[in-house]
C-alpha atoms as a PDB file:
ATOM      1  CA  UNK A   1     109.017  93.688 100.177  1.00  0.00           C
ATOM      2  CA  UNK A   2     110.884  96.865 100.758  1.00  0.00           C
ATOM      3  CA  UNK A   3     108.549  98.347 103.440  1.00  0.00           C
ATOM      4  CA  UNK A   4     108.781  94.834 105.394  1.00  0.00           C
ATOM      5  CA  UNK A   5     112.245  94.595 104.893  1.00  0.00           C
ATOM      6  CA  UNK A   6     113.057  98.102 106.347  1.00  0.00           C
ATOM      7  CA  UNK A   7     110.064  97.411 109.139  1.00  0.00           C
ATOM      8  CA  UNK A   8     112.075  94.044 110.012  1.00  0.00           C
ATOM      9  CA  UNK A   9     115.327  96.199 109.771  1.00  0.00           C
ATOM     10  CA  UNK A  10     114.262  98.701 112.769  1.00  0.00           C
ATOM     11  CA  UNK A  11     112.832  96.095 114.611  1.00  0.00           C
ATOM     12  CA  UNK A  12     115.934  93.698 114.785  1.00  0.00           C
ATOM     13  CA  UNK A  13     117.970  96.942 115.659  1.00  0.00           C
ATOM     14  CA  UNK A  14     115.880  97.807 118.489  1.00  0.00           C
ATOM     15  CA  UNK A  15     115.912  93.972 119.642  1.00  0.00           C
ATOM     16  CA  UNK A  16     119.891  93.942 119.502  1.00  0.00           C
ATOM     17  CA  UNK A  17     119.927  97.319 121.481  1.00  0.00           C
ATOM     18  CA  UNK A  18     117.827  96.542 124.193  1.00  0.00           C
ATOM     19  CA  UNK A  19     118.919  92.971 124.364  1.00  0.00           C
ATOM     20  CA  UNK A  20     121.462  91.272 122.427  1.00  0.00           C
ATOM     21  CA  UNK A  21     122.535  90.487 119.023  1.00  0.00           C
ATOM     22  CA  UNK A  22     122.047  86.616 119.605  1.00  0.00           C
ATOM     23  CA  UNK A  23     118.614  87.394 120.648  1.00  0.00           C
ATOM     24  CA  UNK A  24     117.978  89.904 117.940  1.00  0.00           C
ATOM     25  CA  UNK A  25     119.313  87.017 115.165  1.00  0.00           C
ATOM     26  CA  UNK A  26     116.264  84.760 116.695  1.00  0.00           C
ATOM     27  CA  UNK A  27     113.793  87.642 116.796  1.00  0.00           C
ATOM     28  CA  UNK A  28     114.396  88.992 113.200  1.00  0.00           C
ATOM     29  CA  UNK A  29     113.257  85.155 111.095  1.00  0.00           C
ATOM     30  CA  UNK A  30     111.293  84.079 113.616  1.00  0.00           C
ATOM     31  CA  UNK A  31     108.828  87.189 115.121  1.00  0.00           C
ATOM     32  CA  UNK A  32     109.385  89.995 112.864  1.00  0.00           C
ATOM     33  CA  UNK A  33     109.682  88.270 109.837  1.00  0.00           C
ATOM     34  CA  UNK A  34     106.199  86.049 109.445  1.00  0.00           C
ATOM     35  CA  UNK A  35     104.079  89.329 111.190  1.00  0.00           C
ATOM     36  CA  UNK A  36     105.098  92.236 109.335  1.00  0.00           C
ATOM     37  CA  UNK A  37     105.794  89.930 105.684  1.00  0.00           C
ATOM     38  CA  UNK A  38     102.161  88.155 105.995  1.00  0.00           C
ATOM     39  CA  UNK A  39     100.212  91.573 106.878  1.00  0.00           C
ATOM     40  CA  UNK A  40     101.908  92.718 104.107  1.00  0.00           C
ATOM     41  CA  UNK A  41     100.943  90.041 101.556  1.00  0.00           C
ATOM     42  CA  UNK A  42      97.476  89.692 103.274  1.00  0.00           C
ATOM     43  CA  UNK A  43      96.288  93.178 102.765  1.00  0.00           C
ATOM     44  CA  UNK A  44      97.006  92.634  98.962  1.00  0.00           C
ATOM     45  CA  UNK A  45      94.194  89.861  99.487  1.00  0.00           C
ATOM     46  CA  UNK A  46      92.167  91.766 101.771  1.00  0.00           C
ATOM     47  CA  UNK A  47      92.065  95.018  99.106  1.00  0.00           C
ATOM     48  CA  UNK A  48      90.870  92.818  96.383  1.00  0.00           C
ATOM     49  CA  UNK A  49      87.697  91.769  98.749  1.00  0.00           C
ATOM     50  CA  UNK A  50      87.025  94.899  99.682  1.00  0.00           C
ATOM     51  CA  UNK A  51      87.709  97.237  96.460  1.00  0.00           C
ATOM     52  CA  UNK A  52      87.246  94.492  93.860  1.00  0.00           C
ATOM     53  CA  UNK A  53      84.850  92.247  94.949  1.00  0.00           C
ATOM     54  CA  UNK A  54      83.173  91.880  91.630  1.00  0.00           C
ATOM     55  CA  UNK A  55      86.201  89.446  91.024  1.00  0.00           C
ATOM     56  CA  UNK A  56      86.206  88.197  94.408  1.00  0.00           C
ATOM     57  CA  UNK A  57      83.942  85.132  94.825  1.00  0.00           C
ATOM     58  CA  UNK A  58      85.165  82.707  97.522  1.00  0.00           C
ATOM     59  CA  UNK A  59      87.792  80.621  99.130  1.00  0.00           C
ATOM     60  CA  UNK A  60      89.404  79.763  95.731  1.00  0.00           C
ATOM     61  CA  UNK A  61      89.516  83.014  94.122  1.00  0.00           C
ATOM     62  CA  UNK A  62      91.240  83.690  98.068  1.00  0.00           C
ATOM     63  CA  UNK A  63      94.240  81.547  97.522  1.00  0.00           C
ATOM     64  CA  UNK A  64      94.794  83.043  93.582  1.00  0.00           C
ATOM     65  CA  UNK A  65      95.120  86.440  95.019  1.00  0.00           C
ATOM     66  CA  UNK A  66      97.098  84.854  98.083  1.00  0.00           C
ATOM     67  CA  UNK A  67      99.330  82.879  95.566  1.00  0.00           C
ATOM     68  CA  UNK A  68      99.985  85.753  93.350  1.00  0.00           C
ATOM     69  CA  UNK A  69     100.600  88.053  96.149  1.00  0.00           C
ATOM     70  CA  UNK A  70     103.121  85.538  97.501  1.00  0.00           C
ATOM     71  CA  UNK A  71     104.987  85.068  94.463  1.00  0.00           C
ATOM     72  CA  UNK A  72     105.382  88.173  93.503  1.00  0.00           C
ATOM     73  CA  UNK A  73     106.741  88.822  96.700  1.00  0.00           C
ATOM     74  CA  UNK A  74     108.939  86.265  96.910  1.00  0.00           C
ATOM     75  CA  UNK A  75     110.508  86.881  93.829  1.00  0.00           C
ATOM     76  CA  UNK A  76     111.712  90.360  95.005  1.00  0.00           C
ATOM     77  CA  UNK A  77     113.001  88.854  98.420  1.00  0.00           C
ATOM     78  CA  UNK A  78     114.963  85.968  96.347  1.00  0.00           C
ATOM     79  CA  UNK A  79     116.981  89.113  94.509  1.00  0.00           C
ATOM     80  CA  UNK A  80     117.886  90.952  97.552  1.00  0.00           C
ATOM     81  CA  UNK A  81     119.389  87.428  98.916  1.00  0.00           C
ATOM     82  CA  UNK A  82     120.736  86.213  95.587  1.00  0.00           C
ATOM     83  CA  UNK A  83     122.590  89.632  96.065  1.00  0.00           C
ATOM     84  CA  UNK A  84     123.820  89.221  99.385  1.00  0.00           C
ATOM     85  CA  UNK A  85     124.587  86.230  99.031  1.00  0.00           C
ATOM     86  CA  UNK A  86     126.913  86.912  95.737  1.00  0.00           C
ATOM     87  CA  UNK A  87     128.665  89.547  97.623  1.00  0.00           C
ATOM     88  CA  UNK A  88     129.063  87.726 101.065  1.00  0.00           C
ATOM     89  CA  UNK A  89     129.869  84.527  99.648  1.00  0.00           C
ATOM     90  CA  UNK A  90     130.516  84.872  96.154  1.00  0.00           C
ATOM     91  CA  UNK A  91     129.496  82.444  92.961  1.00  0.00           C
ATOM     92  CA  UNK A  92     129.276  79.017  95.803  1.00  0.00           C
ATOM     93  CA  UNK A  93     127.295  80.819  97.992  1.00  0.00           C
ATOM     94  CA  UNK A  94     124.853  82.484  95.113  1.00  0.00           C
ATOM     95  CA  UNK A  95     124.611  78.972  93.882  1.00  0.00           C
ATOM     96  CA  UNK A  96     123.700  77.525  97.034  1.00  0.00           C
ATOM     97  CA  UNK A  97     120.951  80.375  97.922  1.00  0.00           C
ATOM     98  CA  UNK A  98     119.272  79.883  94.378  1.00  0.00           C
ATOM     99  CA  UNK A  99     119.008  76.154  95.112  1.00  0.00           C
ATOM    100  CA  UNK A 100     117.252  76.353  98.520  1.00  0.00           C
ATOM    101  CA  UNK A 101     115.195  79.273  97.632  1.00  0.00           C
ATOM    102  CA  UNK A 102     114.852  79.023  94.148  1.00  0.00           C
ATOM    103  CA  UNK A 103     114.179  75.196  93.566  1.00  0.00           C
ATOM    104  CA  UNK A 104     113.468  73.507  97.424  1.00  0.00           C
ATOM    105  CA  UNK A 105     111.243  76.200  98.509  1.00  0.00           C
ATOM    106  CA  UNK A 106     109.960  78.353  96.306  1.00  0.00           C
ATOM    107  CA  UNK A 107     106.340  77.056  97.453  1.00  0.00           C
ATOM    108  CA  UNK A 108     106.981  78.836 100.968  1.00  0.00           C
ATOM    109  CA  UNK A 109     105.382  81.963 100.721  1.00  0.00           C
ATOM    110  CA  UNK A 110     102.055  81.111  98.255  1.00  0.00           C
ATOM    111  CA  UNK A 111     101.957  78.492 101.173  1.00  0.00           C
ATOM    112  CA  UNK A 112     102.241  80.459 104.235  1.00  0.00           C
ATOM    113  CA  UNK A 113      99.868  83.172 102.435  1.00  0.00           C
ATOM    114  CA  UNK A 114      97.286  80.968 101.160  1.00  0.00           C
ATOM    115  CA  UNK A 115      95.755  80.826 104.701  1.00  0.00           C
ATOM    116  CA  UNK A 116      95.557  84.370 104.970  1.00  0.00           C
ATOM    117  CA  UNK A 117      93.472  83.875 101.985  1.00  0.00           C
ATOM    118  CA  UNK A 118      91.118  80.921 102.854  1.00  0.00           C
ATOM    119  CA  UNK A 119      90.356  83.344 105.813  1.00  0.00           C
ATOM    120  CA  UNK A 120      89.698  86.172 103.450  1.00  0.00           C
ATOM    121  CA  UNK A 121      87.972  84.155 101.122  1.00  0.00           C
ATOM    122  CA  UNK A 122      85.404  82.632 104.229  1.00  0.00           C
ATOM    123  CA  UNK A 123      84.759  85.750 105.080  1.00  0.00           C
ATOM    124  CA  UNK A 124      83.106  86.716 101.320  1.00  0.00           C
ATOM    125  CA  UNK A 125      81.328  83.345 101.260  1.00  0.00           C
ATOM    126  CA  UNK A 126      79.804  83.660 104.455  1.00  0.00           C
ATOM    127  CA  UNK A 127      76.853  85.475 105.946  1.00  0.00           C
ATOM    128  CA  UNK A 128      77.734  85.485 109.476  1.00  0.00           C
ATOM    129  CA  UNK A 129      78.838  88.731 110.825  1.00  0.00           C
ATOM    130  CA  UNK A 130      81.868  87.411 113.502  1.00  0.00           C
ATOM    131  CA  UNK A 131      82.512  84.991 111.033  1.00  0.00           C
ATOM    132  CA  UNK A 132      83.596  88.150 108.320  1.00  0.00           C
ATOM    133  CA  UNK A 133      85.633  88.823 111.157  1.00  0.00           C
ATOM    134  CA  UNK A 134      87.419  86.172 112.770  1.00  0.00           C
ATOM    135  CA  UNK A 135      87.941  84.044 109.295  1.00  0.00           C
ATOM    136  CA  UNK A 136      90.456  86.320 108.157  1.00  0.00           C
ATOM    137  CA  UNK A 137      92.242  86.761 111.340  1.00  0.00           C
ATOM    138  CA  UNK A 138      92.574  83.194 111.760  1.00  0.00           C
ATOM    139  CA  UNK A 139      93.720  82.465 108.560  1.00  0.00           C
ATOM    140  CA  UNK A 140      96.430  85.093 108.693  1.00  0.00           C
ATOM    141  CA  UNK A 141      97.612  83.859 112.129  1.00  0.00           C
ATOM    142  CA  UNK A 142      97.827  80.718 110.332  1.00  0.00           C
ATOM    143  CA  UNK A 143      99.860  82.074 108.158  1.00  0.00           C
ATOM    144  CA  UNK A 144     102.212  83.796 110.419  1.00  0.00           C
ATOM    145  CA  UNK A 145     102.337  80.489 112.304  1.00  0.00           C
ATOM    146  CA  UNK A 146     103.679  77.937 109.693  1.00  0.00           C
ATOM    147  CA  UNK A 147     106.084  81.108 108.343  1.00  0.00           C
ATOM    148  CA  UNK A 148     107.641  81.328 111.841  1.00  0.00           C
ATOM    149  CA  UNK A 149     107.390  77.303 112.029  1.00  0.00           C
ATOM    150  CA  UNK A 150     109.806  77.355 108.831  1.00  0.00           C
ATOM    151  CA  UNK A 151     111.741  80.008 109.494  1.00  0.00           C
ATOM    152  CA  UNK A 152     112.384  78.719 112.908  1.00  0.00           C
ATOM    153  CA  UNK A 153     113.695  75.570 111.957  1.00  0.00           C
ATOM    154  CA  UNK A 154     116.486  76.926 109.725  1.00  0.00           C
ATOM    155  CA  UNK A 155     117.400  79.257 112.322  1.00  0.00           C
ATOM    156  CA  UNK A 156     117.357  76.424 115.073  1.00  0.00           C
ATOM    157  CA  UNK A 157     119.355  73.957 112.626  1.00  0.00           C
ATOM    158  CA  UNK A 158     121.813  76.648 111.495  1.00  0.00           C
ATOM    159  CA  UNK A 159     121.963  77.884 115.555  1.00  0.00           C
ATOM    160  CA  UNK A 160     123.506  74.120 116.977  1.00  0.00           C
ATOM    161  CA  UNK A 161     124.732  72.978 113.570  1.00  0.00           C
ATOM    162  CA  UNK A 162     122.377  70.359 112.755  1.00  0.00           C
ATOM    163  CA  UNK A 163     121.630  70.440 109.040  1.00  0.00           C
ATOM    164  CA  UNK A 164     119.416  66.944 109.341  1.00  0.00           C
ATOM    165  CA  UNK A 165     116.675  68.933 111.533  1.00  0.00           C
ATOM    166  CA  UNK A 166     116.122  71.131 108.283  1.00  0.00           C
ATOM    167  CA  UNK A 167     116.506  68.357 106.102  1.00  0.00           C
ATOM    168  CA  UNK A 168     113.346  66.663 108.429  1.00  0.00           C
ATOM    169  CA  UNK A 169     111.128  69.318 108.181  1.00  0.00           C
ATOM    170  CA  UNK A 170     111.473  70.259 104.241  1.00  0.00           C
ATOM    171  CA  UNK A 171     110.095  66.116 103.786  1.00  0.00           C
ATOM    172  CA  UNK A 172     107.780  67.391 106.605  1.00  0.00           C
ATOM    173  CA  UNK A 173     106.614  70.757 104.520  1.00  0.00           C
ATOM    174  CA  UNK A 174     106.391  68.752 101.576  1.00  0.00           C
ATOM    175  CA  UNK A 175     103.620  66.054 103.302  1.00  0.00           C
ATOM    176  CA  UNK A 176     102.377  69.355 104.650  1.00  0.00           C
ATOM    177  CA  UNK A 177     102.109  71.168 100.885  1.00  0.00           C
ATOM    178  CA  UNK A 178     101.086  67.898  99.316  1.00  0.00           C
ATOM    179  CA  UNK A 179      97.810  67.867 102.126  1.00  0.00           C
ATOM    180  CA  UNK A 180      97.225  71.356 100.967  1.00  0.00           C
ATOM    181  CA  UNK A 181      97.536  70.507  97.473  1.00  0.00           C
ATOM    182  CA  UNK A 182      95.001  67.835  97.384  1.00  0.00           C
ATOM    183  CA  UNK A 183      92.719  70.529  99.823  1.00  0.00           C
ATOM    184  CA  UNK A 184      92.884  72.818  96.803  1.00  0.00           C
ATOM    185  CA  UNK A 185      91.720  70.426  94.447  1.00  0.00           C
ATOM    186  CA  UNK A 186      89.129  70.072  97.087  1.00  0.00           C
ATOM    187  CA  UNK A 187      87.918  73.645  96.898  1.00  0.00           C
ATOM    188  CA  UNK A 188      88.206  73.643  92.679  1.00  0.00           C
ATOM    189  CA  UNK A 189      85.573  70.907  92.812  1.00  0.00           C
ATOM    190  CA  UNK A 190      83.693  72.424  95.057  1.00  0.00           C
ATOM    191  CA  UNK A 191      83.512  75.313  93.368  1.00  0.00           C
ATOM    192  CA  UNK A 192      82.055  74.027  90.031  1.00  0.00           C
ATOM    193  CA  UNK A 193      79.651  71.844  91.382  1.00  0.00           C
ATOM    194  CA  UNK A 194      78.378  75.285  92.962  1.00  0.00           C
ATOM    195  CA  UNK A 195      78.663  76.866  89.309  1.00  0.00           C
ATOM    196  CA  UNK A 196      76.637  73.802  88.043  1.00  0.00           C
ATOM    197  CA  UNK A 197      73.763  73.785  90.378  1.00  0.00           C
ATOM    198  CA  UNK A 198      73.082  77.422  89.929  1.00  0.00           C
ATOM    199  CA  UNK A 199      73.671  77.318  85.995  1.00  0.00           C
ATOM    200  CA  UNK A 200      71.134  74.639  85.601  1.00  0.00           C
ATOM    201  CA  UNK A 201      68.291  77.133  84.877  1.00  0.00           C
ATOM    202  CA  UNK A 202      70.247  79.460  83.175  1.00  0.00           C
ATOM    203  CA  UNK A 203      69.755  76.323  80.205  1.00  0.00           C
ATOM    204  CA  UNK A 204      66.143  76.138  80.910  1.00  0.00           C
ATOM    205  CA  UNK A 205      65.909  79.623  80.276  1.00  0.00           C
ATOM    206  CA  UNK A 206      67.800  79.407  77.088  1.00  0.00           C
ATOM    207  CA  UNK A 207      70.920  81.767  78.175  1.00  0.00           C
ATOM    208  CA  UNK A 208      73.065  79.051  78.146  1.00  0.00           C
ATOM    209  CA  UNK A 209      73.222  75.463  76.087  1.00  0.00           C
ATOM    210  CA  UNK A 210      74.400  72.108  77.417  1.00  0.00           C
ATOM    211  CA  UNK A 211      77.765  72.397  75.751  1.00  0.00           C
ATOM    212  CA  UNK A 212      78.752  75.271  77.322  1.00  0.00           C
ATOM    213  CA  UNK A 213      77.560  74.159  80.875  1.00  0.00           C
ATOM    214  CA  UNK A 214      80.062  71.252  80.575  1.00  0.00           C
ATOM    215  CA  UNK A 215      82.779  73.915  79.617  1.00  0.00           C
ATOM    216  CA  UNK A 216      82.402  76.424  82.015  1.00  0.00           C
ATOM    217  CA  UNK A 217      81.653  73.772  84.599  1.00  0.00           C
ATOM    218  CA  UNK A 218      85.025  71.735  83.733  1.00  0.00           C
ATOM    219  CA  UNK A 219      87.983  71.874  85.724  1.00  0.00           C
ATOM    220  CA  UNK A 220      90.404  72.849  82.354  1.00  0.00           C
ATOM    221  CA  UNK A 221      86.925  74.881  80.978  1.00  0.00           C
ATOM    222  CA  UNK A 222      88.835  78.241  80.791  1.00  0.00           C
ATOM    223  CA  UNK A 223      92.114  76.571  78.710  1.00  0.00           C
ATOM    224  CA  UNK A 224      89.560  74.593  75.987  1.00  0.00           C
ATOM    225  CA  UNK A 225      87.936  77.585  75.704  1.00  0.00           C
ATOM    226  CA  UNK A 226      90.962  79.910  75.152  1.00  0.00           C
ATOM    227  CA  UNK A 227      92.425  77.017  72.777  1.00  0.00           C
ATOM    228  CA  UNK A 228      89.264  76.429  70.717  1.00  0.00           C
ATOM    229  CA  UNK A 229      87.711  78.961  67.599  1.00  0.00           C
ATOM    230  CA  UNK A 230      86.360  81.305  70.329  1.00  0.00           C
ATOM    231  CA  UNK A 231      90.111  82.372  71.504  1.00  0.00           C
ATOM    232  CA  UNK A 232      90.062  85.064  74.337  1.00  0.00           C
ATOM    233  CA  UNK A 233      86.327  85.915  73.888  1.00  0.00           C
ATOM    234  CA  UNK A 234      85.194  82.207  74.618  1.00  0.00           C
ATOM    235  CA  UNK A 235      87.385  82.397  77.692  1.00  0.00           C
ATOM    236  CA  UNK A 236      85.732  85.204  78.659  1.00  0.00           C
ATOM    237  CA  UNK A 237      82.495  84.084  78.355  1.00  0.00           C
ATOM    238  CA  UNK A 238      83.288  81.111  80.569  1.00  0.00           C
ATOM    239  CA  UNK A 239      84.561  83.799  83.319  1.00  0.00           C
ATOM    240  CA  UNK A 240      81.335  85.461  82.666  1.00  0.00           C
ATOM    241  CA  UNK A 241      79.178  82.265  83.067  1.00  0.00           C
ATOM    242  CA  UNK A 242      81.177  80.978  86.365  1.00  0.00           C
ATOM    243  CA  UNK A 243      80.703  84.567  87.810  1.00  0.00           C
ATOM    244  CA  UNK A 244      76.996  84.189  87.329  1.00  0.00           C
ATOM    245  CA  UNK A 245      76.730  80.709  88.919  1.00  0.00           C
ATOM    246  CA  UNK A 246      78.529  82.189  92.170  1.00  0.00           C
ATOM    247  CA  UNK A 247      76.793  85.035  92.244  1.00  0.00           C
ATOM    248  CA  UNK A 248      73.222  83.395  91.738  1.00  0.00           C
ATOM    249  CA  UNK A 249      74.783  81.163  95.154  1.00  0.00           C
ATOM    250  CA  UNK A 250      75.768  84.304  96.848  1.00  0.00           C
ATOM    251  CA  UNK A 251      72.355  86.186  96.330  1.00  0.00           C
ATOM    252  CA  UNK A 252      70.412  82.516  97.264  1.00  0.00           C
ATOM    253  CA  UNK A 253      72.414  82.865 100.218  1.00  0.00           C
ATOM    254  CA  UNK A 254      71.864  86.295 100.979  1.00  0.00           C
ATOM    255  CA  UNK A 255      68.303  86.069 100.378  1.00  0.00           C
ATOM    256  CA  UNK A 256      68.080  83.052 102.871  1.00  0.00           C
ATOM    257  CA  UNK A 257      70.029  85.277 105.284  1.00  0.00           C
ATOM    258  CA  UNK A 258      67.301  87.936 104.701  1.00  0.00           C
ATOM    259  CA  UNK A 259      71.009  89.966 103.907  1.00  0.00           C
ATOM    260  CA  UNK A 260      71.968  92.293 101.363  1.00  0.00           C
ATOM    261  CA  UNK A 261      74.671  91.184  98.869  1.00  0.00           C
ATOM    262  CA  UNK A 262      75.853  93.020  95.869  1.00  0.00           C
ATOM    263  CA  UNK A 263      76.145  90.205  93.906  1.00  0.00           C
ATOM    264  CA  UNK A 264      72.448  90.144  93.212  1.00  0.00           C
ATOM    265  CA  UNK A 265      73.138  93.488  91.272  1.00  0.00           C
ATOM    266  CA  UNK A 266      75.852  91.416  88.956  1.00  0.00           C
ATOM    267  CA  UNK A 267      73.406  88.451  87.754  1.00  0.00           C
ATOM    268  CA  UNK A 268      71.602  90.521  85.054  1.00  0.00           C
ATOM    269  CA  UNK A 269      74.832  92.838  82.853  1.00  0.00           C
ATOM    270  CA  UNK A 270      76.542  88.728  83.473  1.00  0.00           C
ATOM    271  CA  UNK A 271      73.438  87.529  81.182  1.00  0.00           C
ATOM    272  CA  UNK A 272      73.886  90.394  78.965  1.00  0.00           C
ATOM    273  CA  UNK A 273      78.356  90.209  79.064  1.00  0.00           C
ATOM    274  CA  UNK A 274      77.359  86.632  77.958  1.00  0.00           C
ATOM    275  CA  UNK A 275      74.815  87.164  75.382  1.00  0.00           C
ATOM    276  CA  UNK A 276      76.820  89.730  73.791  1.00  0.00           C
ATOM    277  CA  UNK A 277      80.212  87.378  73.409  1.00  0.00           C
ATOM    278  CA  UNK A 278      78.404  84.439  72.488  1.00  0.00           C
ATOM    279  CA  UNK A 279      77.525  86.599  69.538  1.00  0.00           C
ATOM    280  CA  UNK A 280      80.670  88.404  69.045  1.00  0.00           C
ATOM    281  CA  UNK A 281      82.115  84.305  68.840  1.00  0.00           C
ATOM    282  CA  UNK A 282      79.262  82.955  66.490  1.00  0.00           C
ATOM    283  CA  UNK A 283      80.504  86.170  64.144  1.00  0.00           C
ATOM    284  CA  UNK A 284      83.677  84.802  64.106  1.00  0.00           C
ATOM    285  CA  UNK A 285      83.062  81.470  62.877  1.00  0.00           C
END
């Protein structure tokens, strides 16, 4: 947040220098703002494919690392304006800035970021070479798109006075986040009816039962694990037992390709993480 802040800083200077400070007011939100803030954020999502990809298995696990990027983030931007605005404005105006950024929109950056990582997380399901390439950059030019769209806005309504054009495009953001909400659940199901089909022989071949199929392949698996006698250990054994369903998918996928994936290397110490915990849980009870 610092870096982009300063980055945004120079550029907005060197805007209002060689052309105006009206201009520079637009340039700063609008330009500036949604490029340097989503590269940022994006190569948090990008490292994680690239240095941890163990824990890196699609377009979902691309939006957790997006959202938690995001958040993190925007938690750090909301103190620098919650100070501003205490010293500008005082108490009123700190009140005011908590309740649009704290309450109306604190779903703006995940949001905006969340496309970067669909894009990343394409690019780690895929096999296709341009595909590894352009998926990314699309999604984070998505990103910088609807961050400029919002940003915009408020700068256009606060520009000619018109607080009802902001007002139309938060219900517009919120049919907008409620469409990406319902994409999510989407991808969640998605995901564990990959997890299921690859898992199914895992319980021919005795490494995993029935029971725990249903678990690991249930939407709230990892909380009635964590909740139940197993505690922590259970939930990791579900983690373990989801990894090895996407990795069997990304090797079958691989393999199809006639491609190398590392994931093929994971699919025998995830057989062994789980045989070991199951175990470690059965000693417990």
């Amino acid at each position: 947040c610092g870096f982009s802040g300063w980055i945004n800083t120079i550029g907005t200077e060197l805007v209002a220098h060689l052309v105006d400070a009206q201009t520079a007011a637009i340039f700063g939100p609008v330009v500036s703002a949604p490029i340097v803030e989503e590269a940022t954020k994006g190569l948090f999502v990008l490292g994680m494919l690239l240095f941890l990809r163990r824990e890196f298995d699609g377009v979902v696990d691309g939006v957790i690392y997006a959202t938690f990027s995001a958040l993190g983030f925007a938690a750090m931007e909301n103190v620098l304006y919650y100070g501003r605005s205490l010293q500008k404005g005082g108490f009123a105006a700190l009140g005011l800035t908590v309740v649009l950024r704290g309450l109306l929109a604190p779903w703006g950056h995940p949001l905006y970021t969340s496309m970067t990582g669909i894009g990343v997380g394409i690019a780690r399901e895929t096999n296709k070479t341009w595909l590894k390439v352009l998926a990314p950059i699309g999604g984070y030019l998505a990103a910088v798109g609807l961050h400029a769209t919002w940003n915009g806005v408020a700068t256009l309504s606060d520009a000619l006075k018109m607080p009802e054009l902001f007002l139309v495009s938060l219900v517009l953001w919120f049919l907008f986040l409620f469409i990406f909400g319902i994409i999510v659940i989407y991808l969640v199901r998605r995901e564990g009816q990959i997890i299921r089909k690859h898992l199914q022989d895992e319980v021919l071949l005795g490494n995993l039962s029935k029971e725990e199929l249903e678990l690991v392949c249930s939407p709230f698996g990892r909380l009635k694990a964590l909740t139940g006698q197993g505690g922590l250990k259970a939930r990791r054994f579900v983690d373990a037992a989801s990894r090895l369903g996407l990795s069997k998918w990304h090797a079958g996928r691989a393999m199809a390709g006639r491609k190398h994936t590392i994931s093929i290397d994971f699919i025998v110490p995830l057989r062994q993480e789980m045989a070991r915990l199951r175990a470690e849980i059965q000693q417990r009870r």
